[in-house]
Protein backbone atom coordinates (compact mmCIF):
# COMPACT_ATOMS: atom_id res chain seq x y z
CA UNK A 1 6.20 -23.78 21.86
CA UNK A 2 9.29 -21.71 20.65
CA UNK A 3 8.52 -23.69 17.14
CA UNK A 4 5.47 -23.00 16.51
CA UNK A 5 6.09 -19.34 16.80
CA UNK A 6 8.99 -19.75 13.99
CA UNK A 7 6.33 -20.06 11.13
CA UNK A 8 4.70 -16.98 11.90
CA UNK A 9 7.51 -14.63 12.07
CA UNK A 10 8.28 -15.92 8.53
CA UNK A 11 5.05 -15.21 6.81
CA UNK A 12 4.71 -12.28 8.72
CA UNK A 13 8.20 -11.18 6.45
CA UNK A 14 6.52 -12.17 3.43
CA UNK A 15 3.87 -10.85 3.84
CA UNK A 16 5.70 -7.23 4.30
CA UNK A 17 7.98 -8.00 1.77
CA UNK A 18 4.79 -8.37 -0.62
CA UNK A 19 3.47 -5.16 0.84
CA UNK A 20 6.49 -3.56 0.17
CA UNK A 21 6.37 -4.90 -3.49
CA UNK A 22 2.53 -3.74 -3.89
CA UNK A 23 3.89 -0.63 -2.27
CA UNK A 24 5.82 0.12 -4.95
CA UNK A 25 3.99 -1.01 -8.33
CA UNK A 26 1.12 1.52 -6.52
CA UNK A 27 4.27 4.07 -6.67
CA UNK A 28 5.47 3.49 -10.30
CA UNK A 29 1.60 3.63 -11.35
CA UNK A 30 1.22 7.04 -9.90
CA UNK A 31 4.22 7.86 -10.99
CA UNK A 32 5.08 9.26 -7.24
CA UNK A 33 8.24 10.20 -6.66
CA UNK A 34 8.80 8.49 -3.29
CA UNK A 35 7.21 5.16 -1.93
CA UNK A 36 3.51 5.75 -0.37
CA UNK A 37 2.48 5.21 2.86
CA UNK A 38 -0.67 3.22 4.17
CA UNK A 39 -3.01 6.44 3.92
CA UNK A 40 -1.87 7.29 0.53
CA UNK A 41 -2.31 4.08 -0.75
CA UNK A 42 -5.94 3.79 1.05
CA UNK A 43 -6.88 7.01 -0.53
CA UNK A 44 -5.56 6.29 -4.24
CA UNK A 45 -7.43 2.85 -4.29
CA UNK A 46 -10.53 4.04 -2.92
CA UNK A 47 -9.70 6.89 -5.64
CA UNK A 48 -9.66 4.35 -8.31
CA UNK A 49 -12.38 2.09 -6.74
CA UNK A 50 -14.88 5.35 -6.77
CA UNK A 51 -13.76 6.06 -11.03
CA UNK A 52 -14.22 2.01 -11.88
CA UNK A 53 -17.68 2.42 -10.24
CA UNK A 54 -18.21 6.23 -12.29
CA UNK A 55 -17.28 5.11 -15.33
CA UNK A 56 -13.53 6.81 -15.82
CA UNK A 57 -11.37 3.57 -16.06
């Protein structure tokens, strides 16, 4: 059982490592100085969703 659990673990890591990465091209986009957090990044995309739908980008 202890295997199957291995797997897991390891996406999980890659999967925050790829957050982490998203994290930061959203950072270097805004040009923010510091890294954002999950409600920052929620309200910039829904930011950007709301001008791709208005006709800005």
């Amino acid at each position: 059982m202890a295997k199957r659990a291995q797997p897991v673990r390891e996406d999980h890591l890659e999967r925050q490592e790829t957050a982490d990465e998203l994290r930061e091209r959203i950072r270097v986009l805004f040009k923010l100085k510091n890294t954002p957090d999950d409600k920052t990044v929620r309200m910039l995309l829904s930011r950007l969703e709301k001008y791709r739908k208005t006709g800005y980008v």
